[in-house]
Protein backbone atom coordinates (compact mmCIF):
# COMPACT_ATOMS: atom_id res chain seq x y z
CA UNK A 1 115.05 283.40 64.30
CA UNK A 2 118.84 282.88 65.66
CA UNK A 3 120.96 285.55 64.07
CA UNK A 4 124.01 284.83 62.85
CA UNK A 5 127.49 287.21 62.10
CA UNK A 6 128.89 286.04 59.04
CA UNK A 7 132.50 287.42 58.06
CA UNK A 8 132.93 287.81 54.84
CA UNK A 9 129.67 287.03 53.98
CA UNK A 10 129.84 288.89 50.81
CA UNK A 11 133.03 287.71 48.98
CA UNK A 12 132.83 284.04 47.07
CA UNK A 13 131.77 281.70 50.56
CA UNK A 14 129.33 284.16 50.91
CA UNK A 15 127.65 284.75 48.06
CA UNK A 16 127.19 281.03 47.20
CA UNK A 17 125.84 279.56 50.84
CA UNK A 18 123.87 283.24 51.64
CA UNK A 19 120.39 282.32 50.57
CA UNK A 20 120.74 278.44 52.04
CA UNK A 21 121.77 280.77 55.22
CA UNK A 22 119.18 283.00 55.21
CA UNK A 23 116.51 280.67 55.12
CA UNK A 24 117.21 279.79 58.91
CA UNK A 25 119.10 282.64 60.08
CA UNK A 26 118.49 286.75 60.58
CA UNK A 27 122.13 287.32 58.64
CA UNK A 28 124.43 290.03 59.11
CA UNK A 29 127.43 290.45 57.21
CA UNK A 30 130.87 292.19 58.52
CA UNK A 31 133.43 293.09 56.22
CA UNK A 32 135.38 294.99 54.07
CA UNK A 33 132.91 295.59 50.80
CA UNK A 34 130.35 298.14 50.33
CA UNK A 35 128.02 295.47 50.28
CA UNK A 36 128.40 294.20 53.99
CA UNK A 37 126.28 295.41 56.77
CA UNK A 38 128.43 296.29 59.11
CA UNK A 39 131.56 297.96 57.55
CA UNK A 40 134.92 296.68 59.44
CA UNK A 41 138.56 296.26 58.45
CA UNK A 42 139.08 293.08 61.05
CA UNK A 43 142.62 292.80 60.14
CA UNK A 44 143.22 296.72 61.43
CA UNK A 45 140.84 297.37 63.95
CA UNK A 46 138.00 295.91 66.37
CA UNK A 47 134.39 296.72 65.28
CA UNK A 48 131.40 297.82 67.56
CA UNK A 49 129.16 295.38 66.93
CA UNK A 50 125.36 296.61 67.48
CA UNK A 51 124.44 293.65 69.25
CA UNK A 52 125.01 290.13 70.62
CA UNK A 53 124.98 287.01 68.01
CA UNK A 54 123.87 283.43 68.65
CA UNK A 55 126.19 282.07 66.07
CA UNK A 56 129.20 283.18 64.10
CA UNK A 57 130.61 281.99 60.48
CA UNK A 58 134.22 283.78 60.39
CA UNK A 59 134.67 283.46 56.46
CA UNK A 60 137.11 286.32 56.26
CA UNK A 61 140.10 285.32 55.24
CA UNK A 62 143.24 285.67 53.26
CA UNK A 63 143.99 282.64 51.16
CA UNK A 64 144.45 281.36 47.36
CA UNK A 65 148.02 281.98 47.31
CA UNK A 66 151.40 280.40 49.49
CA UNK A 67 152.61 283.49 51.43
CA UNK A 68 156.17 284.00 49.86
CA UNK A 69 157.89 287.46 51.13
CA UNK A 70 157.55 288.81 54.31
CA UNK A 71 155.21 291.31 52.99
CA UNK A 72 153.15 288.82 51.77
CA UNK A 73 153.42 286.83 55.41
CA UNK A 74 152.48 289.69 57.32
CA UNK A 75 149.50 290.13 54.86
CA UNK A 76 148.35 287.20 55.44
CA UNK A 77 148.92 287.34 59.53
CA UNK A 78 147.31 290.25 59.76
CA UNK A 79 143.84 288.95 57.79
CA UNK A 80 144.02 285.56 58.94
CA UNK A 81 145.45 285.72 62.56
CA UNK A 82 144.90 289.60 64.21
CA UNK A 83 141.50 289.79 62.33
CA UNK A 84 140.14 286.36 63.81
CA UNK A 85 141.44 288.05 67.35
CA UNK A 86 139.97 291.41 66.58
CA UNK A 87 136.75 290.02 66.11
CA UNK A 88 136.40 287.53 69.50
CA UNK A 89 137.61 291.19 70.83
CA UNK A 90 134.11 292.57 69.35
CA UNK A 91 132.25 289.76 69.79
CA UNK A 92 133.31 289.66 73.51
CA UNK A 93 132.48 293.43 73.70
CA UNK A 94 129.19 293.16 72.39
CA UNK A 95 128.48 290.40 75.32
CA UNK A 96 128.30 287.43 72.71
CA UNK A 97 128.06 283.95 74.96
């Protein structure tokens, strides 16, 4: 079975396309939530992944609301942009093709 890293696999994506997913895929969720499997701030830092993925679903994401202050821009900068970047860091770490 292919196994598959899925960001924010536990926050509303996630818990409505997890048990199509897991019908086809060894899932492992990344995240923020007590829930995910491997435990990982993306925006803030670069995880150790325990091993090498043949896909990826990158979920994780700020979004619902039009960034307004600056505060709010960086927010949504450092979810959206520096977390996608921290984790094709990991993934590249981990020796994911």
């Amino acid at each position: 079975m292919n196994k598959l890293l899925f960001t924010g696999g536990t926050g509303f994506l996630g818990k409505n396309v997890m048990s199509l997913l897991q019908k086809d895929y060894d899932v492992t969720t990344c995240g923020i939530t007590q829930e995910d499997m491997i435990r990982a701030n993306l925006a803030t830092s670069v995880p150790e992944l325990p091993q090498q993925y043949d896909m990826v679903l990158h979920a994780a994401g700020k979004a619902h609301v039009v960034p307004k202050t600056d505060e709010e821009k960086k927010l949504f900068y450092d979810i959206n942009y520096q977390g996608t970047v921290n984790l094709c860091k990991a993934l590249e770490q981990a020796g994911t093709p």
